[in-house]
Protein backbone atom coordinates (compact mmCIF):
# COMPACT_ATOMS: atom_id res chain seq x y z
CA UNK A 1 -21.37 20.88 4.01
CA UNK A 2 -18.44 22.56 5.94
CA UNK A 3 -19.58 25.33 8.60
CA UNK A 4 -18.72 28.31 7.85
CA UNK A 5 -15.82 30.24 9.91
CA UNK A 6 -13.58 32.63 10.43
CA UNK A 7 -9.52 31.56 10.05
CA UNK A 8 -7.75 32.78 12.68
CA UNK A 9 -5.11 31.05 12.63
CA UNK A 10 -2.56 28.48 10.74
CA UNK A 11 -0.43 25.76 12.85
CA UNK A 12 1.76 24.08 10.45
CA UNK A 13 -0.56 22.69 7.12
CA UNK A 14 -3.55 22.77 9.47
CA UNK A 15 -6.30 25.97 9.09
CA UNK A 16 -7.86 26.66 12.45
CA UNK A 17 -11.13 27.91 12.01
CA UNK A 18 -13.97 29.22 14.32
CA UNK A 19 -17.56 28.88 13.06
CA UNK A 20 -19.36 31.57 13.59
CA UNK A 21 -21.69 30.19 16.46
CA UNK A 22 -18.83 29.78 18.50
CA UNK A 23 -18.29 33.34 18.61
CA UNK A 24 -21.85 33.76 19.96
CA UNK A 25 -21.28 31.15 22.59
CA UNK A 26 -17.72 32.73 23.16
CA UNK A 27 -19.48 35.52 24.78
CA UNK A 28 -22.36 33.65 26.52
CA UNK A 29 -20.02 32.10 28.70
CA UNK A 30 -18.24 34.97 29.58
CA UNK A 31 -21.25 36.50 30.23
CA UNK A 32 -23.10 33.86 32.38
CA UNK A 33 -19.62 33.53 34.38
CA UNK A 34 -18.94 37.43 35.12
CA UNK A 35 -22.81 38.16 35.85
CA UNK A 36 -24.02 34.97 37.51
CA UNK A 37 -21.52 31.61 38.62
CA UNK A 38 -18.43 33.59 39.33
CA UNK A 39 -20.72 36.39 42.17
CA UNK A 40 -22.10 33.40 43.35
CA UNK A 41 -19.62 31.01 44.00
CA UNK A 42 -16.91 33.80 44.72
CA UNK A 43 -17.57 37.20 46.81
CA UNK A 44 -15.76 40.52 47.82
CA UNK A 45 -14.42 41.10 44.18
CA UNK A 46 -15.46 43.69 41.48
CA UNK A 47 -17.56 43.44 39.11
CA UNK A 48 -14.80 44.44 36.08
CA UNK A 49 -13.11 41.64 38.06
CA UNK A 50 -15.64 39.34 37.60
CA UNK A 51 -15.73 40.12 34.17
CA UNK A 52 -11.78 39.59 33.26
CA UNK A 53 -12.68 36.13 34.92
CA UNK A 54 -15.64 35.32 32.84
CA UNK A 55 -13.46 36.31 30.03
CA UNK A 56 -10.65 34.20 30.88
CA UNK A 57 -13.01 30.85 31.75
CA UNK A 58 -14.11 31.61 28.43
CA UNK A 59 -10.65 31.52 26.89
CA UNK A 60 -9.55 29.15 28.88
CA UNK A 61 -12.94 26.84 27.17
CA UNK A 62 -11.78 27.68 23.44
CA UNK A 63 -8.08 26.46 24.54
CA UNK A 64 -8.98 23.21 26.13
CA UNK A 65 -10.92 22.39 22.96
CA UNK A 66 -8.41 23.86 21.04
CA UNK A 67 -5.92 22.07 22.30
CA UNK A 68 -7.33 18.83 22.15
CA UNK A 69 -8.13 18.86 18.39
CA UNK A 70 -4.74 19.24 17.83
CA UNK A 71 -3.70 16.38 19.72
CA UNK A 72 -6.02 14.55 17.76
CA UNK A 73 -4.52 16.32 14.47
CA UNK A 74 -0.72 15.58 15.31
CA UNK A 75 -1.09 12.32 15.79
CA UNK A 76 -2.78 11.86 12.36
CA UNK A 77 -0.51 13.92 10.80
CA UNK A 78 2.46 11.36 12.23
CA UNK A 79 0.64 8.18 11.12
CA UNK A 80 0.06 9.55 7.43
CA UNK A 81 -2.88 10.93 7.74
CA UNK A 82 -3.95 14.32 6.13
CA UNK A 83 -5.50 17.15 8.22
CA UNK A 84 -7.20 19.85 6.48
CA UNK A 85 -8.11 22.07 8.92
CA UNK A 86 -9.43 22.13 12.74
CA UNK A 87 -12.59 23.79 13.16
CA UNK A 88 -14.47 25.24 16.32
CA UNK A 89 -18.20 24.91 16.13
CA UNK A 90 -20.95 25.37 19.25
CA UNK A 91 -20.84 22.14 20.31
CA UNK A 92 -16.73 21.62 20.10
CA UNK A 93 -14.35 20.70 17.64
CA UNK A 94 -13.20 18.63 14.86
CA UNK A 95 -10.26 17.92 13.10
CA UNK A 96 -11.28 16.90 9.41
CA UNK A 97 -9.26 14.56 8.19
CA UNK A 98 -8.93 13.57 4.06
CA UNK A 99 -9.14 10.05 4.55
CA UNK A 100 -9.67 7.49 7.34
CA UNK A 101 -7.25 5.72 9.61
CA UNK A 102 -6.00 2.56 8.17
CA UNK A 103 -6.21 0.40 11.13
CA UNK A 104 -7.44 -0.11 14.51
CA UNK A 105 -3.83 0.69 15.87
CA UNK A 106 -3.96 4.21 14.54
CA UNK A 107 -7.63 4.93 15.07
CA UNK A 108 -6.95 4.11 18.85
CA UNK A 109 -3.95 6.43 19.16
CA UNK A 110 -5.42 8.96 17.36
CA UNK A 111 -8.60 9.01 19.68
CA UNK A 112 -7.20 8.49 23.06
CA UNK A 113 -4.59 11.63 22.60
CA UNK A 114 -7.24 14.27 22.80
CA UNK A 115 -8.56 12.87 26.17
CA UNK A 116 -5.23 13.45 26.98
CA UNK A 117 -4.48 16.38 25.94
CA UNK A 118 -6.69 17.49 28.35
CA UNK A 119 -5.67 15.55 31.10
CA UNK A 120 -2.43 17.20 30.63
CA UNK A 121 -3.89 20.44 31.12
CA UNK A 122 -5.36 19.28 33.94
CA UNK A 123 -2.79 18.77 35.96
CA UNK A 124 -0.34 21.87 34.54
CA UNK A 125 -4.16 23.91 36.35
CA UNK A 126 -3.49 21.74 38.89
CA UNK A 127 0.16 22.81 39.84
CA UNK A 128 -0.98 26.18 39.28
CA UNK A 129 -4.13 25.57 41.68
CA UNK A 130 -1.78 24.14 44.41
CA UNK A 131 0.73 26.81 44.25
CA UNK A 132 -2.27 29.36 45.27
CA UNK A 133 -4.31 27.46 47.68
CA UNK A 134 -3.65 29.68 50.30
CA UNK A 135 -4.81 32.07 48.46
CA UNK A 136 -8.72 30.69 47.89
CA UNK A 137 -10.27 33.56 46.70
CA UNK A 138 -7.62 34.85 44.40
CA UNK A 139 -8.84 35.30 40.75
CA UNK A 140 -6.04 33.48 39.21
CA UNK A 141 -6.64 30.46 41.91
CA UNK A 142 -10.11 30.45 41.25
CA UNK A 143 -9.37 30.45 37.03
CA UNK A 144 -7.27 27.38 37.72
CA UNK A 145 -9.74 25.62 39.74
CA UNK A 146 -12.18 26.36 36.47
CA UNK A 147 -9.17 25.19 33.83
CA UNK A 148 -9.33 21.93 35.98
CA UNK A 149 -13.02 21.26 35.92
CA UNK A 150 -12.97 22.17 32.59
CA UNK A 151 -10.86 20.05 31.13
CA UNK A 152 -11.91 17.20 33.38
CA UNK A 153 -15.17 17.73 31.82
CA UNK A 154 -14.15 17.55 28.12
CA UNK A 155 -12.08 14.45 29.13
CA UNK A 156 -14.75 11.91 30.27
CA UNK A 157 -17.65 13.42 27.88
CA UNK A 158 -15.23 12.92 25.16
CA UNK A 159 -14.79 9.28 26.54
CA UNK A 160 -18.17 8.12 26.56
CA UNK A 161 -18.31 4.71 24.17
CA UNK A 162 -20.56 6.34 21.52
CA UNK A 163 -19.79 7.35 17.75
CA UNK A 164 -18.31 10.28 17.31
CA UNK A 165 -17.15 10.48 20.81
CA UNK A 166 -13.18 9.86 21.06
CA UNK A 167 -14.62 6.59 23.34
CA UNK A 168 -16.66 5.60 20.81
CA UNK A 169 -13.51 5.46 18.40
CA UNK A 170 -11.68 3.66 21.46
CA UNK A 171 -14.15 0.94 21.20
CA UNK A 172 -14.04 0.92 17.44
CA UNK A 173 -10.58 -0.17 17.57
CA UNK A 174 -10.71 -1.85 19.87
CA UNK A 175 -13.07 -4.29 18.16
CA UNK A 176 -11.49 -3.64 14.63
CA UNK A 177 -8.17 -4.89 16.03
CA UNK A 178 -10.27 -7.96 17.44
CA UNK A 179 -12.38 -8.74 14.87
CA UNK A 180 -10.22 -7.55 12.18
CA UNK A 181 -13.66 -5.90 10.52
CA UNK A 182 -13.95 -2.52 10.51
CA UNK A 183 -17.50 -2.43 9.29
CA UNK A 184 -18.67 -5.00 11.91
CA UNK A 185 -16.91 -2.25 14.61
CA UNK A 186 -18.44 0.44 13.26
CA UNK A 187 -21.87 -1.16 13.56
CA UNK A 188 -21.58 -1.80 17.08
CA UNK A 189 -19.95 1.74 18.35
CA UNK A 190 -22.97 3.23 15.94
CA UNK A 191 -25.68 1.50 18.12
CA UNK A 192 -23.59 2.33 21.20
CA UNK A 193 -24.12 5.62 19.91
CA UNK A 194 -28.05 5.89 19.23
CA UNK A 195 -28.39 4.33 22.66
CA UNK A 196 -25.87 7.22 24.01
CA UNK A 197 -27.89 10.03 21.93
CA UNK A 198 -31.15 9.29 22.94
CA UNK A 199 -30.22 9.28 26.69
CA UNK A 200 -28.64 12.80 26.18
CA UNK A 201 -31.74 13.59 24.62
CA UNK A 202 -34.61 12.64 27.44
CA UNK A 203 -32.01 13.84 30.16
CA UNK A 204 -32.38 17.41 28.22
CA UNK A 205 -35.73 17.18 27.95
CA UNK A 206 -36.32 16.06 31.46
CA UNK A 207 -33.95 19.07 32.64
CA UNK A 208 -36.24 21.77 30.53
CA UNK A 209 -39.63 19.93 32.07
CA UNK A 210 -38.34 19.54 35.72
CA UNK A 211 -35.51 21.76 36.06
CA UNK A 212 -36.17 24.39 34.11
CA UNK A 213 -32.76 24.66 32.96
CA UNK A 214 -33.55 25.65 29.50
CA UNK A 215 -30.00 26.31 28.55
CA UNK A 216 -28.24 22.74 29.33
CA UNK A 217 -31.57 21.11 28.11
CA UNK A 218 -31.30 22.58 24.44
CA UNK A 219 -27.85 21.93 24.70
CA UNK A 220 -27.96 18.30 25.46
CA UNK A 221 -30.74 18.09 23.10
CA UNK A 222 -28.52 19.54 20.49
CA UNK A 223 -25.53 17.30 21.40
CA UNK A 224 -27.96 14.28 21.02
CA UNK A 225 -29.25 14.79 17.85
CA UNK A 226 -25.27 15.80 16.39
CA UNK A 227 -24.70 11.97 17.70
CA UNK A 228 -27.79 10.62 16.30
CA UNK A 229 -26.90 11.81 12.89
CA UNK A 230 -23.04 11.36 13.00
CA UNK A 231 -24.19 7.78 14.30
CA UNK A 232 -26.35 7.45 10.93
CA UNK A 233 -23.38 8.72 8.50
CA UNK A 234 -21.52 6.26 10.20
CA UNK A 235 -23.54 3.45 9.02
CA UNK A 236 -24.72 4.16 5.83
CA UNK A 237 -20.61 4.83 5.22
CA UNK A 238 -20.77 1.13 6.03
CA UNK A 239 -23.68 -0.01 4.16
CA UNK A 240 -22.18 1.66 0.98
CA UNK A 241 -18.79 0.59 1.43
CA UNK A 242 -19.00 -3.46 -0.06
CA UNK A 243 -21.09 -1.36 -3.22
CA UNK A 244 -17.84 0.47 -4.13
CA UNK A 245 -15.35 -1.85 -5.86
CA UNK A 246 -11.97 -1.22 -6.25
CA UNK A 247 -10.14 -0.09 -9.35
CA UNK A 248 -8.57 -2.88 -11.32
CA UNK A 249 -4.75 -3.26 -11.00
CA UNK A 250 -3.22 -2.49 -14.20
CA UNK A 251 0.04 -4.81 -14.60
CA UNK A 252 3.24 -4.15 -16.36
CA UNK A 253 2.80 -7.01 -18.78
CA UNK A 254 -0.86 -5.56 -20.03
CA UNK A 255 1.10 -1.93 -21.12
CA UNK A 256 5.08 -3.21 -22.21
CA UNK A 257 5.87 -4.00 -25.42
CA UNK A 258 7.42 -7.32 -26.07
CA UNK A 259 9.39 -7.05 -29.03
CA UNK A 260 12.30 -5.31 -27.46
CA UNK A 261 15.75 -4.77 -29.43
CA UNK A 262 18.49 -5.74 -27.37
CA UNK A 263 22.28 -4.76 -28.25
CA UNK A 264 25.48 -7.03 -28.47
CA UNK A 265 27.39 -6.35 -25.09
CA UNK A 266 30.64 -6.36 -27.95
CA UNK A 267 28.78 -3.48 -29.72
CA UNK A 268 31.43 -0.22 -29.61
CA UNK A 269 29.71 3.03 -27.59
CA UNK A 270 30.22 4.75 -31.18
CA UNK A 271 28.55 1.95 -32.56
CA UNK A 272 25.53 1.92 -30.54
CA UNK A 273 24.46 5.47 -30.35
CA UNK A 274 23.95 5.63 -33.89
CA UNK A 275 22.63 2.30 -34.80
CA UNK A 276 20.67 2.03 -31.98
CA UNK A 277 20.16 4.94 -29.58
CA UNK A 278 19.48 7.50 -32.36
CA UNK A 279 17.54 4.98 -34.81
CA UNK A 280 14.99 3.67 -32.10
CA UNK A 281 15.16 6.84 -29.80
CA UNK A 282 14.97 4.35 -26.78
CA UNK A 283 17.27 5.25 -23.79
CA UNK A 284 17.34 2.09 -22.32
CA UNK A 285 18.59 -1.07 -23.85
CA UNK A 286 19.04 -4.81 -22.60
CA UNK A 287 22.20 -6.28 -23.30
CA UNK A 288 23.23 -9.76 -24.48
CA UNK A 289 26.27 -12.28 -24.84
CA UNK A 290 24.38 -14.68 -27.81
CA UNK A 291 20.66 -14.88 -26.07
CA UNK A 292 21.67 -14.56 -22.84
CA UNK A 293 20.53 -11.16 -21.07
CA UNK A 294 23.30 -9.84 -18.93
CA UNK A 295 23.20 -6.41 -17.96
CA UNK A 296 21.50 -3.53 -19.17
CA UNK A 297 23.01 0.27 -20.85
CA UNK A 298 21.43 3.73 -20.91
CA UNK A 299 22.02 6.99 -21.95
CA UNK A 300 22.87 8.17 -18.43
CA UNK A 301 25.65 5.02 -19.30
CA UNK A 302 26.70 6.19 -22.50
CA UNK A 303 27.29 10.07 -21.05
CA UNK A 304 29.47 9.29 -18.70
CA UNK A 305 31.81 8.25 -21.41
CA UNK A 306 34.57 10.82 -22.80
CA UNK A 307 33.48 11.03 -26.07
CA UNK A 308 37.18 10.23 -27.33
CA UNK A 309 37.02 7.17 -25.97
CA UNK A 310 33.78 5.65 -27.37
CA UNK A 311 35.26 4.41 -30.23
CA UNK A 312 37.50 2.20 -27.78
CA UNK A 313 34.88 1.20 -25.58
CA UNK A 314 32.35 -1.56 -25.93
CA UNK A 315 28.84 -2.08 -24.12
CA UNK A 316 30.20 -4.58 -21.32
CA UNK A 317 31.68 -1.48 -20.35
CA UNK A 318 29.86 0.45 -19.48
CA UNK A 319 26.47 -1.37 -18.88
CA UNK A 320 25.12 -2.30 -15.96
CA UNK A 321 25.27 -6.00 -14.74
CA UNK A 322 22.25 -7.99 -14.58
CA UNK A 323 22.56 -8.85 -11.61
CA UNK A 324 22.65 -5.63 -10.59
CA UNK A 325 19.12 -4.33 -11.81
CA UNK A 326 16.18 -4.31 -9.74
CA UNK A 327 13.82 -4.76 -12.92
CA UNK A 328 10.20 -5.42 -12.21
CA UNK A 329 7.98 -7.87 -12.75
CA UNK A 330 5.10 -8.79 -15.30
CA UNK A 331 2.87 -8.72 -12.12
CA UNK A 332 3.98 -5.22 -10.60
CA UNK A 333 0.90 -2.78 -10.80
CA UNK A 334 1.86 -0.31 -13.60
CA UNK A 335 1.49 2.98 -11.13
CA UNK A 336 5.03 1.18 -9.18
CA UNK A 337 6.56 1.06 -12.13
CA UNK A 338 5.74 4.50 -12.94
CA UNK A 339 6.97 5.95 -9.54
CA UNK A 340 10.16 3.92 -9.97
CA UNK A 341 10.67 5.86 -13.40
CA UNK A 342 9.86 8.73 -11.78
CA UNK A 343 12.56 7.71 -8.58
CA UNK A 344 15.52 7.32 -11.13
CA UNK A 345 13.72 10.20 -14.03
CA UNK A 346 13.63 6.63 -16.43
CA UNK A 347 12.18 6.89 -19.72
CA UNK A 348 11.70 2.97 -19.95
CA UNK A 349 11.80 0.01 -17.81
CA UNK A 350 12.56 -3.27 -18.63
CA UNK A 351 10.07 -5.97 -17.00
CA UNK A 352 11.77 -9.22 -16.23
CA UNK A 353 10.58 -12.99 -15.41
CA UNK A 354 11.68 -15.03 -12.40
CA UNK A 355 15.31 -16.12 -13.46
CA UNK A 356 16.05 -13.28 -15.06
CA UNK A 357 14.40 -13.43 -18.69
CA UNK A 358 13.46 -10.90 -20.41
CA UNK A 359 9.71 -10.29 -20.53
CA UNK A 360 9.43 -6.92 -22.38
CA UNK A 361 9.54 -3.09 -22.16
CA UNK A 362 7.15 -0.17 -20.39
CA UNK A 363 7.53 3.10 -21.67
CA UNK A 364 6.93 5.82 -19.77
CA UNK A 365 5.16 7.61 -22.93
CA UNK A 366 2.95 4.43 -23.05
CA UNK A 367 2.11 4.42 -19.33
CA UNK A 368 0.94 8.53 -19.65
CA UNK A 369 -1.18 7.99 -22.71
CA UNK A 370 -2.93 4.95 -21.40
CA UNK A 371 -3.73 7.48 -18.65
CA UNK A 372 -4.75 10.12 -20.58
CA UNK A 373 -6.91 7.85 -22.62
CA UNK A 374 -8.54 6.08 -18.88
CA UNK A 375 -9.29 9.84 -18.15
CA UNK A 376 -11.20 11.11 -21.20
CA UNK A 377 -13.25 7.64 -21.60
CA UNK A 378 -13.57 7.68 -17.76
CA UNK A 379 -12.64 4.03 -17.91
């Protein structure tokens, strides 16, 4: 079940949406910044100043995160990969994607650009950070110094070898490339994972018990559970995946018809728009010299043909050579065919053998009612 949000924004096809907790946390931080880490660590400032740098840390958090699920939602987007939205939640971000990558090449470059994303950030704070050091104390000095830590922070947590974690995805393909088995992968980085979880969740507990930092404990408590689970999904995606078979290819020569009526290539244009065009309301014919198959004619053919000079015209004409036509096979999966149709806006396709001999002819029509049929049967 999706969190619910609020949109706030759209970057290209890509909703950005903040769930509603991150509003609440939005605030927190801000608050815990102006009223406690900011006085603190930084004095001889006012407290409205304090406050426009609690507000900007805050900012500053939502960008870095921000920022870094659209790194990870570009580079899906370039390798052919759907993004539906990006959405902000308590914990961070994530960029849902419709389907998976398709191979360790992409999951790796998909997963290392949010790291460094970051680290890019990083080091534009930096610059910033450098071009103010004299002035140590300065709010906008002390905001870069907190851009910096931030983002270093999101970096190496986000780097850590467990599933979800953009390490843990590292690792994955780095062992799917390897082992060329994505499931195997996915089994490891999952039990990289628990092992990851469960220490996030005894260092929480151990920093409520002796620390009494009841904040960071929850949250690390929180954070290992999310990996626990996401760990989990992980797996039983795995364990499903050999149950689910894949559709069975449908082939040209299971849908064309075989008995196909070919034309003389001597036959006058006249000749063969009545006798055969208009009688068998095909727009595609093959064309022969005796029982030899040499070219093909359509109707696109025929209308580019003054109609004054069809009755001087024959087939050879104006078909199109043999040799010429990129016909498919018998073997071709029918959806191919059906794009190719679509490609040139074909009403039929003629399916020919190795060496050029005829096999038969797909319809179009044929192809959409075999669909329709599949659909209503669900079969």
């Amino acid at each position: 079940m999706k969190a619910k949000g609020v949109r706030i924004c759209r970057i290209g096809d890509v909703d950005v949406i903040v769930d509603y907790s991150w509003i609440v946390i939005f605030f927190l931080l801000a608050y815990s910044m102006a009223e406690t880490v900011f006085p603190e660590m930084y004095k001889d400032h006012e407290r409205p100043v304090y406050w426009l740098m609690g507000i900007s840390a805050s900012v500053l958090a939502f960008v870095s995160i921000l920022i870094h699920e659209l790194a990870h939602s570009w580079v899906s987007i370039k390798r052919g990969i759907k993004i539906t939205s990006v959405r902000l939640f308590i914990f961070g971000g994530t960029a849902e994607a419709a389907s998976e990558p398709k191979d360790g090449r992409d999951e790796f470059l998909i997963a290392l650009v949010g790291p460094a994303a970051n680290v890019l950030m990083c080091v534009l704070s930096g610059f910033v950070f450098i071009s103010m050091m004299e002035h140590t104390n300065h709010p906008v000095t002390i905001i870069a110094q907190w851009a910096i830590v931030t983002n270093i922070v999101i970096a190496f947590f986000n780097l850590a070898p467990g599933f979800p974690l953009d390490g843990g995805r590292v690792l994955r393909a780095f062992l799917w490339d390897h082992w060329n088995d994505m499931a195997r992968a996915t089994r490891v980085v999952s039990r990289v994972g628990d092992v990851i979880a469960v220490f996030l969740i005894v260092f929480g507990a151990l920093q409520m018990i002796f620390y009494q930092s009841l904040l960071s404990g929850i949250w690390l408590i929180c954070i290992g559970f999310l990996m626990k689970r996401a760990s989990s999904g992980a797996l039983q995606a795995v364990a499903a995946a050999p149950k689910r078979e894949p559709p069975p290819r449908v082939l040209a020569r299971e849908l064309m018809k075989k008995n196909v009526v070919g034309v003389d290539w001597l036959v006058p244009v006249n000749q063969f728009v009545e006798d055969y065009m208009r009688r068998y309301l095909f727009t595609e014919f093959p064309v022969f010299n005796r029982d030899e198959i040499v070219g093909v004619v359509t109707l696109a053919d025929v209308s580019g043909v003054a109609e004054k000079l069809r009755d001087f015209k024959q087939v050879r004409d104006i078909m199109t050579p043999i040799e010429q036509f990129a016909a498919p096979r018998p073997d071709d999966d029918v959806d191919s065919v059906f794009e190719k149709m679509l490609e040139i806006d074909a009403d039929s396709m003629l399916i020919l053998e190795e060496g050029g001999r005829l096999a038969g002819i797909l319809l179009r029509r044929d192809i959409a009612n075999y669909t329709q049929i599949k659909m209503i049967l669900k079969q």
